[in-house]
PDB file of N, CA and C in Angstrom:
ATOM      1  N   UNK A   1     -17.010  17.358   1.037  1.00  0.00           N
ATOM      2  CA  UNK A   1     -16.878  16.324   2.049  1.00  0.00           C
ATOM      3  C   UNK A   1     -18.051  16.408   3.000  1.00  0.00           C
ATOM      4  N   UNK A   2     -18.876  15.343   3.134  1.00  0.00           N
ATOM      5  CA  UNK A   2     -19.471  14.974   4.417  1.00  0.00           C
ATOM      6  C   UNK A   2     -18.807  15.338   5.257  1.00  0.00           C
ATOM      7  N   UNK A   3     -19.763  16.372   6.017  1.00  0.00           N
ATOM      8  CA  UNK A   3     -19.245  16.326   7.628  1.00  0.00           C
ATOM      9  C   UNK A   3     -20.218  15.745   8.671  1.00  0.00           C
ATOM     10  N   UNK A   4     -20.433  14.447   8.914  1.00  0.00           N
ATOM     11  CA  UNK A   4     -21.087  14.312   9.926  1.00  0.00           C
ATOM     12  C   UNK A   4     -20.356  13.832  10.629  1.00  0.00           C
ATOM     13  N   UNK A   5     -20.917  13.311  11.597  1.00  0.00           N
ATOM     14  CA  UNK A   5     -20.270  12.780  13.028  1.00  0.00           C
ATOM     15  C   UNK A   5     -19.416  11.473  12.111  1.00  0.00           C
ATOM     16  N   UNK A   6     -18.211  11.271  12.400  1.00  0.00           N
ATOM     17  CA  UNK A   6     -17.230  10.069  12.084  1.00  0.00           C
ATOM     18  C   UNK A   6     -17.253  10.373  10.475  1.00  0.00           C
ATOM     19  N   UNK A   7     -17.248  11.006  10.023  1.00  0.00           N
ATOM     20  CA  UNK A   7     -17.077  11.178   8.325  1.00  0.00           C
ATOM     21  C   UNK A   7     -15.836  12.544   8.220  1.00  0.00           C
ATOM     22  N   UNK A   8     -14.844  12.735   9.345  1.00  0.00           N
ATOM     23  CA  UNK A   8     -14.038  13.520   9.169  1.00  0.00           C
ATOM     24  C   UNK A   8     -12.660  12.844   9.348  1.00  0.00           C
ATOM     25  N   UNK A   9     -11.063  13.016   8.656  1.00  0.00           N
ATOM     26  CA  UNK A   9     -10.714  12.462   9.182  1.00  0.00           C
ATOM     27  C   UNK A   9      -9.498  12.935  10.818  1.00  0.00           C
ATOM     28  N   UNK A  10      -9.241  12.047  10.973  1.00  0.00           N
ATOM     29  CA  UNK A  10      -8.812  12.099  12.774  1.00  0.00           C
ATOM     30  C   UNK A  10      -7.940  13.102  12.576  1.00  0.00           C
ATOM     31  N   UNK A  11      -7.435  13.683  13.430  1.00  0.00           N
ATOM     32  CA  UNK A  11      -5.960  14.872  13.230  1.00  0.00           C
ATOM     33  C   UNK A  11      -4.724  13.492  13.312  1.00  0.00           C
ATOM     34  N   UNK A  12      -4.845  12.405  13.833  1.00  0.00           N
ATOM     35  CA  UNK A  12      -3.718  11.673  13.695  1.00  0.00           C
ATOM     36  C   UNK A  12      -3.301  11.124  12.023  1.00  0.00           C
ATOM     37  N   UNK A  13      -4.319  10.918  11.607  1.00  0.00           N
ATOM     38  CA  UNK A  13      -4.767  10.713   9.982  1.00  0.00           C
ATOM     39  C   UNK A  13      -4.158  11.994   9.663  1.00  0.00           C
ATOM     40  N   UNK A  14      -4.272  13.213   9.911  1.00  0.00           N
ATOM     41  CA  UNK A  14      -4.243  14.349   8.700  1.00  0.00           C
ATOM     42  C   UNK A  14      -2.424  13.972   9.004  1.00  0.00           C
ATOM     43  N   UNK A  15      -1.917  14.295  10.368  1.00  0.00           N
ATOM     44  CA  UNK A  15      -0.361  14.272  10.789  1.00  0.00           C
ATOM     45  C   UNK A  15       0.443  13.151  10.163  1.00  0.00           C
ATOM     46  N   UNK A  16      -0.390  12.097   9.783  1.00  0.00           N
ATOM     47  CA  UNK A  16       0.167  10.666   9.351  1.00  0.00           C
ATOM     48  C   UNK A  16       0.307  11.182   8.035  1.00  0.00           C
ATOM     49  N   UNK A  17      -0.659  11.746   7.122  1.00  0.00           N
ATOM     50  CA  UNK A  17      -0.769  11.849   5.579  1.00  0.00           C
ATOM     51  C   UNK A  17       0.443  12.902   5.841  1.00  0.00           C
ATOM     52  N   UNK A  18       0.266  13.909   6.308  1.00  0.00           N
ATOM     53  CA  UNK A  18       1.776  15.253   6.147  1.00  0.00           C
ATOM     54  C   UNK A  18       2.996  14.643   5.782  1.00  0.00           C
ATOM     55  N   UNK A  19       2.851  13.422   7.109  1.00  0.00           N
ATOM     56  CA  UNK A  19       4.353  13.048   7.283  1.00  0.00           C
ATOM     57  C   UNK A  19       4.638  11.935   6.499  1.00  0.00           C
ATOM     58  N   UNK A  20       3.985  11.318   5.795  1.00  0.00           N
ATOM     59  CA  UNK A  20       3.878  10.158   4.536  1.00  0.00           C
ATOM     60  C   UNK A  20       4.281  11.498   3.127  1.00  0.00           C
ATOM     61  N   UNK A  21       3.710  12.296   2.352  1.00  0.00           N
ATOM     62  CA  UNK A  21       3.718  13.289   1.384  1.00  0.00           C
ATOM     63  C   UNK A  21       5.174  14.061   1.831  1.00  0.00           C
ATOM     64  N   UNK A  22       5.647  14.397   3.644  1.00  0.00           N
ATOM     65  CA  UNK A  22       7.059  14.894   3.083  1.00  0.00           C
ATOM     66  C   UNK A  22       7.959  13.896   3.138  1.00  0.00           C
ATOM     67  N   UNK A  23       7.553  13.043   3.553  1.00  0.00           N
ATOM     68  CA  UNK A  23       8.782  11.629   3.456  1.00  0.00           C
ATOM     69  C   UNK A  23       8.872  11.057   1.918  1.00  0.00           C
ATOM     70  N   UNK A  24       7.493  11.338   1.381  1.00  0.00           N
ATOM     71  CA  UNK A  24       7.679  11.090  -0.133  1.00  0.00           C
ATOM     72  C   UNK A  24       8.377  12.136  -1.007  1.00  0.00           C
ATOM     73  N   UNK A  25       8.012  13.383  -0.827  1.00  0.00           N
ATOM     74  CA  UNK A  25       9.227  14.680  -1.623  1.00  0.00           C
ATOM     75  C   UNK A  25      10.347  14.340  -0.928  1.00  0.00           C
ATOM     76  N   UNK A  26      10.723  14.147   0.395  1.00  0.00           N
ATOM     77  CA  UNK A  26      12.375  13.948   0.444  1.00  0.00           C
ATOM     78  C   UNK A  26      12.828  13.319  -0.095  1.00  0.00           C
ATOM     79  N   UNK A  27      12.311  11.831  -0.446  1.00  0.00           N
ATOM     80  CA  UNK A  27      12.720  10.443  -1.114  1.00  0.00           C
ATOM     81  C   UNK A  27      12.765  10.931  -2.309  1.00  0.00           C
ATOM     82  N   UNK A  28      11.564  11.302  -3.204  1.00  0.00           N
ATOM     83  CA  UNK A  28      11.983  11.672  -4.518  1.00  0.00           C
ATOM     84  C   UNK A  28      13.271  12.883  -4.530  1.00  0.00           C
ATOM     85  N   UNK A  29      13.328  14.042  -4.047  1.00  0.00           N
ATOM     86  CA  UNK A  29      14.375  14.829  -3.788  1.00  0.00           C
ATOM     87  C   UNK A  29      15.813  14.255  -3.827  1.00  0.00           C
ATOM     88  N   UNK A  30      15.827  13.194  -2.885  1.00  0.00           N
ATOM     89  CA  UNK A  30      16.772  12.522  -3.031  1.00  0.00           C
ATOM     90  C   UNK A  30      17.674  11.650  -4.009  1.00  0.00           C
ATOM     91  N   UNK A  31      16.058  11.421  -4.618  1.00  0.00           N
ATOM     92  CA  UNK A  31      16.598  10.343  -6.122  1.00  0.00           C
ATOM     93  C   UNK A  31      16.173  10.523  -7.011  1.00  0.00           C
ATOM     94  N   UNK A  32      16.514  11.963  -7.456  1.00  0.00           N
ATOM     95  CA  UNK A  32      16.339  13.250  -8.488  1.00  0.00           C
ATOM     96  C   UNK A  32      17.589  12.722  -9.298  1.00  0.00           C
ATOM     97  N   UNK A  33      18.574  12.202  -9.622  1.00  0.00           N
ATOM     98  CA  UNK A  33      18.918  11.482 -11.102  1.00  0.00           C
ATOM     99  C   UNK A  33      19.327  10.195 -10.901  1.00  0.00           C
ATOM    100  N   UNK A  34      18.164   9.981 -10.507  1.00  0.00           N
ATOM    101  CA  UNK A  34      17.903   8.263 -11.028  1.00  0.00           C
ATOM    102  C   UNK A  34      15.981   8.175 -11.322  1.00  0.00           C
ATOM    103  N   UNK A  35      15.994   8.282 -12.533  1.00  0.00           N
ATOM    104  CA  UNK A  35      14.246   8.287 -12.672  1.00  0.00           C
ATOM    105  C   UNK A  35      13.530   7.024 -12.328  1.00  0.00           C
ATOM    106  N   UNK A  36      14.529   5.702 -12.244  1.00  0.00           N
ATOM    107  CA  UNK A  36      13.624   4.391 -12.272  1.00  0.00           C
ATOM    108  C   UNK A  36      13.354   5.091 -10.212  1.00  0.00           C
ATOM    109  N   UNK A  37      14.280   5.262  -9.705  1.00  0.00           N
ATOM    110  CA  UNK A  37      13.928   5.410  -8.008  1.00  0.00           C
ATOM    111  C   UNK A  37      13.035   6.256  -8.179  1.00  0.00           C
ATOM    112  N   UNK A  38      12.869   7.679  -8.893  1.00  0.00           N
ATOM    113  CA  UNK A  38      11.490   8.493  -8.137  1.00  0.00           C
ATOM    114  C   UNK A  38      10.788   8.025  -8.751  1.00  0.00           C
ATOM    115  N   UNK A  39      10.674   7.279  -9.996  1.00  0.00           N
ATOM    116  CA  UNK A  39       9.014   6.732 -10.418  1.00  0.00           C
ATOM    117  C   UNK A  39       8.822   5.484  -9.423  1.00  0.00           C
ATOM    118  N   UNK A  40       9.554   4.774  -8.803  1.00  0.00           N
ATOM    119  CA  UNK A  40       9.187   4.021  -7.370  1.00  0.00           C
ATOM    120  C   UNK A  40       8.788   4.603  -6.666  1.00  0.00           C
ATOM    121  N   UNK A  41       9.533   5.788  -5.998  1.00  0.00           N
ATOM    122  CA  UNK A  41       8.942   6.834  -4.717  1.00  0.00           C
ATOM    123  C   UNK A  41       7.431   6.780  -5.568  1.00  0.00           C
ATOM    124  N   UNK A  42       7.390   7.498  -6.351  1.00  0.00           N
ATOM    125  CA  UNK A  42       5.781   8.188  -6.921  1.00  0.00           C
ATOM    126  C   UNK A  42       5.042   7.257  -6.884  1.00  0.00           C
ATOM    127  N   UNK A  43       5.249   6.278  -7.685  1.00  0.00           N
ATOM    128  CA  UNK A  43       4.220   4.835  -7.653  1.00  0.00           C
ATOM    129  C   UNK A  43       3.774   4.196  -5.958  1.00  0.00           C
ATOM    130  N   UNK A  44       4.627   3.971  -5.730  1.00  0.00           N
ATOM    131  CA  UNK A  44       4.081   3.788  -3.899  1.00  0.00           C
ATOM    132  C   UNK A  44       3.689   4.550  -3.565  1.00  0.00           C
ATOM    133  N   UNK A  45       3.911   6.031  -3.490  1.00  0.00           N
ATOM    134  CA  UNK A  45       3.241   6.877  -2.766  1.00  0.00           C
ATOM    135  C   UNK A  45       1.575   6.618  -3.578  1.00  0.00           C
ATOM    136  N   UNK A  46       1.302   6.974  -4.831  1.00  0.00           N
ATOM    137  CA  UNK A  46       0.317   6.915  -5.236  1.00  0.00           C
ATOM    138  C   UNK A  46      -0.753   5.263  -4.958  1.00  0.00           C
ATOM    139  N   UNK A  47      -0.072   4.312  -4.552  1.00  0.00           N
ATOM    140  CA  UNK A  47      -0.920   3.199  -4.371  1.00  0.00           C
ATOM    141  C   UNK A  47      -0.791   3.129  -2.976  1.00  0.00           C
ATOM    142  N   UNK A  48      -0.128   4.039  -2.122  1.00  0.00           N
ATOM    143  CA  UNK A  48      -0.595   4.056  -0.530  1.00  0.00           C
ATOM    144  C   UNK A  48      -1.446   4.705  -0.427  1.00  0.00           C
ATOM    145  N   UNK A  49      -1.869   6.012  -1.007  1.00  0.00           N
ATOM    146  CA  UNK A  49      -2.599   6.691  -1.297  1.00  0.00           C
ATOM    147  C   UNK A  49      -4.153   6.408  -1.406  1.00  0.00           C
ATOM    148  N   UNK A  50      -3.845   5.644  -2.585  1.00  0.00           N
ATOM    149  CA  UNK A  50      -5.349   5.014  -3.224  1.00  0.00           C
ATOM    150  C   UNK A  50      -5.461   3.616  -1.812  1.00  0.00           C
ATOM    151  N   UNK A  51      -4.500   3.036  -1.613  1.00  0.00           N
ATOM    152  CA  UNK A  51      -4.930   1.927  -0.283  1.00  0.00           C
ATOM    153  C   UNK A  51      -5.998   2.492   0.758  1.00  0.00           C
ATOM    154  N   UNK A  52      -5.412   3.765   1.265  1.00  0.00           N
ATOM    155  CA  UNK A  52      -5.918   4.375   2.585  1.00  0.00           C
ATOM    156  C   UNK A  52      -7.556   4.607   2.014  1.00  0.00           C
ATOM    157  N   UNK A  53      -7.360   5.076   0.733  1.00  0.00           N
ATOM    158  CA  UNK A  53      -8.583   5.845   0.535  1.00  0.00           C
ATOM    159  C   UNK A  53      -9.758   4.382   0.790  1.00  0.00           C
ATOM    160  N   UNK A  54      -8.919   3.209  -0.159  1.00  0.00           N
ATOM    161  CA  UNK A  54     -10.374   1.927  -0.545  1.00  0.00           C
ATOM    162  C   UNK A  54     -10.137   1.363   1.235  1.00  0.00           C
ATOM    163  N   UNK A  55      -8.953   1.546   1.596  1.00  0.00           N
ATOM    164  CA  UNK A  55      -9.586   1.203   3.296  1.00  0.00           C
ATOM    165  C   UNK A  55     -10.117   2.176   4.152  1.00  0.00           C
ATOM    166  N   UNK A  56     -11.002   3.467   3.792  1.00  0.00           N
ATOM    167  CA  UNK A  56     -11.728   4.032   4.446  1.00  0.00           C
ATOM    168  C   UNK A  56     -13.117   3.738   3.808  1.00  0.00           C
ATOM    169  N   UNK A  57     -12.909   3.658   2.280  1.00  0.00           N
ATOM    170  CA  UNK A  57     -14.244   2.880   1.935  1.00  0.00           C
ATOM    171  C   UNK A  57     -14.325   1.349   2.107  1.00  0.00           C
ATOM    172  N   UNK A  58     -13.767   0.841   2.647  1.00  0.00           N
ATOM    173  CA  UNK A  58     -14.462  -0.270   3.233  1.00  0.00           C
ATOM    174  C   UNK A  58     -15.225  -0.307   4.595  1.00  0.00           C
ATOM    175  N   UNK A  59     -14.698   0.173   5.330  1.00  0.00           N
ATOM    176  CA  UNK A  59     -15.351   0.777   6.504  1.00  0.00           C
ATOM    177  C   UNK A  59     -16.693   1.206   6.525  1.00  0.00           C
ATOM    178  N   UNK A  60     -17.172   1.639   5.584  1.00  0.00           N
ATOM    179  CA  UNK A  60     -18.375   2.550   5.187  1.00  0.00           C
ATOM    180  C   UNK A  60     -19.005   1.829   4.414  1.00  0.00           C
ATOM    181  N   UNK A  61     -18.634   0.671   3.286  1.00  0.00           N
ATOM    182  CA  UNK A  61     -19.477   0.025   2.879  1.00  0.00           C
ATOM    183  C   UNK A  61     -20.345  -1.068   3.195  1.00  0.00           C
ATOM    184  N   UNK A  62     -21.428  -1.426   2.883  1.00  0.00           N
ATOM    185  CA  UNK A  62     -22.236  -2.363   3.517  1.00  0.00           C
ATOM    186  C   UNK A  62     -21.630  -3.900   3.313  1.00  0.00           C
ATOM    187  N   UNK A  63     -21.731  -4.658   3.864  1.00  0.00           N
ATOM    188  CA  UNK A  63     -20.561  -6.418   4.338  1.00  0.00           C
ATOM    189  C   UNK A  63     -21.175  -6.190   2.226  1.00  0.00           C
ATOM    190  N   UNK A  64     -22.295  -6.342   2.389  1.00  0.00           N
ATOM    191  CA  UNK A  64     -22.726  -7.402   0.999  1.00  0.00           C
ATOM    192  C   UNK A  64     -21.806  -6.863  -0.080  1.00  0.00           C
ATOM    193  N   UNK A  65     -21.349  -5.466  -0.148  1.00  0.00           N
ATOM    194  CA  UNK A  65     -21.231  -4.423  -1.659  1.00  0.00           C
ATOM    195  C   UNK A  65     -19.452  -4.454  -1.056  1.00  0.00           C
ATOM    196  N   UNK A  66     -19.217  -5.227  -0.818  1.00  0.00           N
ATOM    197  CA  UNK A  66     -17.402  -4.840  -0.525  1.00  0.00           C
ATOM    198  C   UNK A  66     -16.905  -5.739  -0.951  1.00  0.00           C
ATOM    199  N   UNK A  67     -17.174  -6.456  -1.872  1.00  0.00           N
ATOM    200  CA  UNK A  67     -16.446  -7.323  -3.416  1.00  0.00           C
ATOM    201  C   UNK A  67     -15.254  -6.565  -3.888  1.00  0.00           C
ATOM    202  N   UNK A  68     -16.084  -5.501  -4.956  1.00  0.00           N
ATOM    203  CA  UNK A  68     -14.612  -4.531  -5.629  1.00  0.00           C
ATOM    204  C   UNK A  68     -13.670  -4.059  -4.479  1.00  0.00           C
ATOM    205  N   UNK A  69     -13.925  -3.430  -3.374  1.00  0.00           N
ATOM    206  CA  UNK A  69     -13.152  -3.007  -2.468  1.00  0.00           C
ATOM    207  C   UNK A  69     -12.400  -3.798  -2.022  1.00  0.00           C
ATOM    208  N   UNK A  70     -13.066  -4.850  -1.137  1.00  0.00           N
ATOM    209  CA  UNK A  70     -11.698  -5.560  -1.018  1.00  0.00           C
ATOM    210  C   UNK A  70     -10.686  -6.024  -2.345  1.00  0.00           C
ATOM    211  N   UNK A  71     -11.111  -6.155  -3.504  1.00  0.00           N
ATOM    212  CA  UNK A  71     -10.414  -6.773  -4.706  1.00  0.00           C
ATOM    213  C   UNK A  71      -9.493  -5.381  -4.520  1.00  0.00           C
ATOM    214  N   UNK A  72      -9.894  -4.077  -4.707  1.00  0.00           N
ATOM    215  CA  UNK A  72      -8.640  -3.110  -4.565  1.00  0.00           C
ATOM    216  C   UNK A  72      -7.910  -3.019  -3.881  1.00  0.00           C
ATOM    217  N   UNK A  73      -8.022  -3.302  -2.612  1.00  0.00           N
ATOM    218  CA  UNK A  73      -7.249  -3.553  -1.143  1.00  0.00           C
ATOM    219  C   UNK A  73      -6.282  -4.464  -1.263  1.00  0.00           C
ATOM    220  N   UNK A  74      -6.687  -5.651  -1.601  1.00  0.00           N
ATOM    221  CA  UNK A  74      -5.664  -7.040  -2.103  1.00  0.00           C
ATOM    222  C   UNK A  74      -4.698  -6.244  -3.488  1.00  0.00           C
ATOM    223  N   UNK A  75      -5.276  -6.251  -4.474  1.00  0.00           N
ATOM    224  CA  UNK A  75      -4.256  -5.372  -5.254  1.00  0.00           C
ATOM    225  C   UNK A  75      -3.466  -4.510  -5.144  1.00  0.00           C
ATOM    226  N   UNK A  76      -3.668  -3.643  -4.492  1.00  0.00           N
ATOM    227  CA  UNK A  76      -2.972  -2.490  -4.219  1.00  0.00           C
ATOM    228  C   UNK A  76      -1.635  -2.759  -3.233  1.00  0.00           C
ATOM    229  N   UNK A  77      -2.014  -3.790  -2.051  1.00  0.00           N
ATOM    230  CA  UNK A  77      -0.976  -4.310  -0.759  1.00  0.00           C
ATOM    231  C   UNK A  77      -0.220  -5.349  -1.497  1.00  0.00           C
ATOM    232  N   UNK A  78      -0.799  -6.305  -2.517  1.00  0.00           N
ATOM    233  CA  UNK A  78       0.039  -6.911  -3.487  1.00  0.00           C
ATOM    234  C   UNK A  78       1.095  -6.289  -4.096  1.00  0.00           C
ATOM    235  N   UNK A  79       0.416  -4.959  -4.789  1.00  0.00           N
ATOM    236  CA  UNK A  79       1.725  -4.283  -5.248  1.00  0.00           C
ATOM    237  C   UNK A  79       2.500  -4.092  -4.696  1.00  0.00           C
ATOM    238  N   UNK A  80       2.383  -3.270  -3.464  1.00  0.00           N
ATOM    239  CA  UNK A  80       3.054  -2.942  -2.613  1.00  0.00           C
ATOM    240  C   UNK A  80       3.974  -3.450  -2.410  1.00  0.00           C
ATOM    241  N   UNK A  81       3.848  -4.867  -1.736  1.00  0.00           N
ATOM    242  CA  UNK A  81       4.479  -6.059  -1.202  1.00  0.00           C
ATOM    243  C   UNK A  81       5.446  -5.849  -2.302  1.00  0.00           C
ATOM    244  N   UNK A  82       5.038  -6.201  -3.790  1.00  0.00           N
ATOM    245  CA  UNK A  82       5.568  -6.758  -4.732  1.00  0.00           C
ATOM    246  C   UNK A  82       6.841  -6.232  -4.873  1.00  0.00           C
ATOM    247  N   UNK A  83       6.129  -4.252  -5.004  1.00  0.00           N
ATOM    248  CA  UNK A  83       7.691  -3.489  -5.700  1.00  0.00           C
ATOM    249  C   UNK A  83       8.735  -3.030  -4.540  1.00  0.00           C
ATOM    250  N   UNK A  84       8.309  -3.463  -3.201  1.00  0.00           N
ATOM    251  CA  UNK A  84       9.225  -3.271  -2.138  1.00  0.00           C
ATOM    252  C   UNK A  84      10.354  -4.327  -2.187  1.00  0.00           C
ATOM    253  N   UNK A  85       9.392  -5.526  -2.464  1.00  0.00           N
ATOM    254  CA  UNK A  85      10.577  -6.980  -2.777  1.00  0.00           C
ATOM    255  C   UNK A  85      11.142  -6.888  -3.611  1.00  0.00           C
ATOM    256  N   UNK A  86      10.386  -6.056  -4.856  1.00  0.00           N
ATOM    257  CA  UNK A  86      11.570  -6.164  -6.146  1.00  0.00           C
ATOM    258  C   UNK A  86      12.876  -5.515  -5.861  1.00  0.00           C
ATOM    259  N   UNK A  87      12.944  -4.088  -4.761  1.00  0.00           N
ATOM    260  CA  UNK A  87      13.649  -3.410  -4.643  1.00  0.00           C
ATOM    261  C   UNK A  87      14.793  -3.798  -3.436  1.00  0.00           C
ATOM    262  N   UNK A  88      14.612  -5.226  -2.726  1.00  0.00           N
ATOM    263  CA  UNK A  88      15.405  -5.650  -1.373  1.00  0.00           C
ATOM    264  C   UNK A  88      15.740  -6.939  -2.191  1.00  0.00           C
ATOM    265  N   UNK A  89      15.167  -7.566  -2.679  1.00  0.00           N
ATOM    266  CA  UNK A  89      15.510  -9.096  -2.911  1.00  0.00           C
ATOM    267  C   UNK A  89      17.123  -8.643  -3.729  1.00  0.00           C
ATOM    268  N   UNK A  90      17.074  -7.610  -4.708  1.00  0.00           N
ATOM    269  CA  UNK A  90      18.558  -7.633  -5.465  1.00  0.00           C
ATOM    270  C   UNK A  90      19.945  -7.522  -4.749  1.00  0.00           C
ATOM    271  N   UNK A  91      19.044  -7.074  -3.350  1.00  0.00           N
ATOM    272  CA  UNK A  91      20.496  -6.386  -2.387  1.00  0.00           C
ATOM    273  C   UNK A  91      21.414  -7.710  -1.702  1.00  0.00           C
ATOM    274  N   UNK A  92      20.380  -8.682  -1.416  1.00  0.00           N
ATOM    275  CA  UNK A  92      20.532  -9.604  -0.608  1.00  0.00           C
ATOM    276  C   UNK A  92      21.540 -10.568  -1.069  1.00  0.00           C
ATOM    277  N   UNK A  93      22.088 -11.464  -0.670  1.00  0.00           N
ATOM    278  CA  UNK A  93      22.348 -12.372  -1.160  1.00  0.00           C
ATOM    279  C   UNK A  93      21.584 -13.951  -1.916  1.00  0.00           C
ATOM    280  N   UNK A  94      21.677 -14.028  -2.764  1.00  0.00           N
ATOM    281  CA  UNK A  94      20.367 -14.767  -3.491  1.00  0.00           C
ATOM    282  C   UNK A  94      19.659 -16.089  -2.678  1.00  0.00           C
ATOM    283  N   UNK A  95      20.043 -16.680  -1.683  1.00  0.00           N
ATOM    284  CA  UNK A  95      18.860 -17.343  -1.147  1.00  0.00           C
ATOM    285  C   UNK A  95      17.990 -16.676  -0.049  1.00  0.00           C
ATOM    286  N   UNK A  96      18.856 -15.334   0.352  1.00  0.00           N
ATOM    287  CA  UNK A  96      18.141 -14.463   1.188  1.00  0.00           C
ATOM    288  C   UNK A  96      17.019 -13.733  -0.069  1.00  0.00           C
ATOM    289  N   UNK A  97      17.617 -13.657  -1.082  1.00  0.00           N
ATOM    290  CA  UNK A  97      16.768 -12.975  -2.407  1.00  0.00           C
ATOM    291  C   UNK A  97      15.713 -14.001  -2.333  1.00  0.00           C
ATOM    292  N   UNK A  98      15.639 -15.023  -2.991  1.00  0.00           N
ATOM    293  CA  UNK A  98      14.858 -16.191  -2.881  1.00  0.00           C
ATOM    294  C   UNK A  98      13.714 -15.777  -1.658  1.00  0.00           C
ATOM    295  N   UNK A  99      14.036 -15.980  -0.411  1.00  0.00           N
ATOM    296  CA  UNK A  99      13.285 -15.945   0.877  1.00  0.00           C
ATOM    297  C   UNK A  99      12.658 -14.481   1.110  1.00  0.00           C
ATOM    298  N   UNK A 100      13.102 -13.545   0.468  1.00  0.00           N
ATOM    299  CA  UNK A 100      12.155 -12.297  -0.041  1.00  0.00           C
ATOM    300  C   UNK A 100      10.884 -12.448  -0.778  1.00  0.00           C
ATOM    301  N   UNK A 101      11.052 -13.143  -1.563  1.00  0.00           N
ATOM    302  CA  UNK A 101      10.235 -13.472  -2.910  1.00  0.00           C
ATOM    303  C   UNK A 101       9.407 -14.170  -1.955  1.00  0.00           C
ATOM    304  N   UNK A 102       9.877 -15.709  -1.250  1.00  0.00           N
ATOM    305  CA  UNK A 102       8.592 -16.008  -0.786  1.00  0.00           C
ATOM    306  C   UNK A 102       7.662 -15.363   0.189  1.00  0.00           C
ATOM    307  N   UNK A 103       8.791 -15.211   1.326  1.00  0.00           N
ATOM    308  CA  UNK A 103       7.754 -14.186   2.213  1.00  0.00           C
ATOM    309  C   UNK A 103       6.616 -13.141   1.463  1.00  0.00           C
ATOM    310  N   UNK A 104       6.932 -12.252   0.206  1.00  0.00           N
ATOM    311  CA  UNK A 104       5.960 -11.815  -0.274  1.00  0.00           C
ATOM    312  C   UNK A 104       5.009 -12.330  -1.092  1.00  0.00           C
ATOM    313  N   UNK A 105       5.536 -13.655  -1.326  1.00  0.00           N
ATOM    314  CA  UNK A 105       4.357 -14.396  -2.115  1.00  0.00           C
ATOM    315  C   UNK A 105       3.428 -14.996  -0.624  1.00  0.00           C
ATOM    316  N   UNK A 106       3.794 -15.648  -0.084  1.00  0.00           N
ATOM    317  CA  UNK A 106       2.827 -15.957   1.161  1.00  0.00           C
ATOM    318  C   UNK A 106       2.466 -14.832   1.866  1.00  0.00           C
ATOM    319  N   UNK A 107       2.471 -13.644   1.852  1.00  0.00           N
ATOM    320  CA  UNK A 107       1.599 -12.652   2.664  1.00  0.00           C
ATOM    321  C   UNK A 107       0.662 -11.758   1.151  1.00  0.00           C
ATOM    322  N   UNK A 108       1.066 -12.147  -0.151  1.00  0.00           N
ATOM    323  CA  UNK A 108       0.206 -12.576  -0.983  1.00  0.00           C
ATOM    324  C   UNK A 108      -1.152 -12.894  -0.761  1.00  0.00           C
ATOM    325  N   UNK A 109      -0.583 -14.226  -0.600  1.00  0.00           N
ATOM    326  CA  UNK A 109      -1.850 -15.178  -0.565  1.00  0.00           C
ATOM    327  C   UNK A 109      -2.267 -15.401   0.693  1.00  0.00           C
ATOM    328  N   UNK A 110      -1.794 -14.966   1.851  1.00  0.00           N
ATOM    329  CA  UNK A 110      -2.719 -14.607   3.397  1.00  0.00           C
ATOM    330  C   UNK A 110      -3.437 -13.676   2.646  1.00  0.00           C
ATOM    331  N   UNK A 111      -3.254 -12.455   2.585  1.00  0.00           N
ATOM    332  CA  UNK A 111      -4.246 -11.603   2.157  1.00  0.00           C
ATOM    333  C   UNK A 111      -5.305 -11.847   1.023  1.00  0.00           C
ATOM    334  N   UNK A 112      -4.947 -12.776   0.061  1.00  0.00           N
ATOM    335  CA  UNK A 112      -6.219 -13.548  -0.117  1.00  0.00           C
ATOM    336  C   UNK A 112      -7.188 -14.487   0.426  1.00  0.00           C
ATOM    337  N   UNK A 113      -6.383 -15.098   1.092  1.00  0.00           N
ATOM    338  CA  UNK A 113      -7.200 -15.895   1.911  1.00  0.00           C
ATOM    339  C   UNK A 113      -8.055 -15.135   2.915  1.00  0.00           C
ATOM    340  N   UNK A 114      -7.283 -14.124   3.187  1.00  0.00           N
ATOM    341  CA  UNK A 114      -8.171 -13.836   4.462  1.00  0.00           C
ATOM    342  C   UNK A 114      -9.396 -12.897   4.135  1.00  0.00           C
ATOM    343  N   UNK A 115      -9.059 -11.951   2.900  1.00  0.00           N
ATOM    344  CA  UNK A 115     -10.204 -11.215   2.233  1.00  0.00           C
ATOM    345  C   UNK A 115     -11.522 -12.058   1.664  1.00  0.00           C
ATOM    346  N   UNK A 116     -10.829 -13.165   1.115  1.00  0.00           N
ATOM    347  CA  UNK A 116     -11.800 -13.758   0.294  1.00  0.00           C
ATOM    348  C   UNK A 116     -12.178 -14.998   0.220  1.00  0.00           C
ATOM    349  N   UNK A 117     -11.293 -15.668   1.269  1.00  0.00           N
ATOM    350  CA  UNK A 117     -11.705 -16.999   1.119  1.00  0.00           C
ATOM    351  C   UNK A 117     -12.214 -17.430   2.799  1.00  0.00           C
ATOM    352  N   UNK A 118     -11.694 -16.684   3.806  1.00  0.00           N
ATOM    353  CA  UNK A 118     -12.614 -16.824   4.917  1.00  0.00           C
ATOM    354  C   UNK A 118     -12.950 -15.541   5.552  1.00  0.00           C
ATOM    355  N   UNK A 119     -14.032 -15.257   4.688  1.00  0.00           N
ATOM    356  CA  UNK A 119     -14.988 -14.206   4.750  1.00  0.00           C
ATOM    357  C   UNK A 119     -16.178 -14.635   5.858  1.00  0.00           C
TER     358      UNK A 119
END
């Protein structure tokens, strides 16, 4: 790791990651026989993961070369969005299900718009 000045990260960052990694072993801990729930826990944890990382490299990359990055950023918060809704919309009652679905389809496509179409 680079250590220069601003290439470390914050102690609020390191306290945030602790407490994200044991909130993720409790969750999986918790839903230790049901494998579809901890391969959810794992999968989110692993694409919050990879989020933080392509939103510290965006920060650092130059405006022109942050194409792929933002494309990972949008993907990754897509998912996100996606498998959180998959996991609330069933609970709901189905036009509240319905109104899950859209809300995550329109913060979808804000986050495209706003990455890529008013750049």
């Amino acid at each position: 790791m680079d250590h220069r000045r601003g290439d470390r990260h914050s102690p609020l960052a390191k306290v945030s990651l602790c407490a994200l990694t044991f909130n993720t072993a409790v969750a999986a801990y918790r839903s230790r026989g049901d494998p579809s729930s901890v391969a959810f826990v794992a999968l989110a944890y692993a694409a919050l993961l990879l989020l933080f990382h392509f939103l510290r490299k965006f920060e650092r990359v130059p405006p022109a070369d942050r194409g792929k990055v933002k494309a990972a950023v949008w993907a990754l918060s897509t998912l996100l969005t996606a498998m959180f809704a998959s996991r609330v919309a069933p609970l709901m009652p189905p036009l509240v299900g319905v109104a899950v679905w859209a809300m995550a389809a329109v913060t979808a496509g804000g986050g495209y718009w706003a990455l890529f179409v008013n750049h």
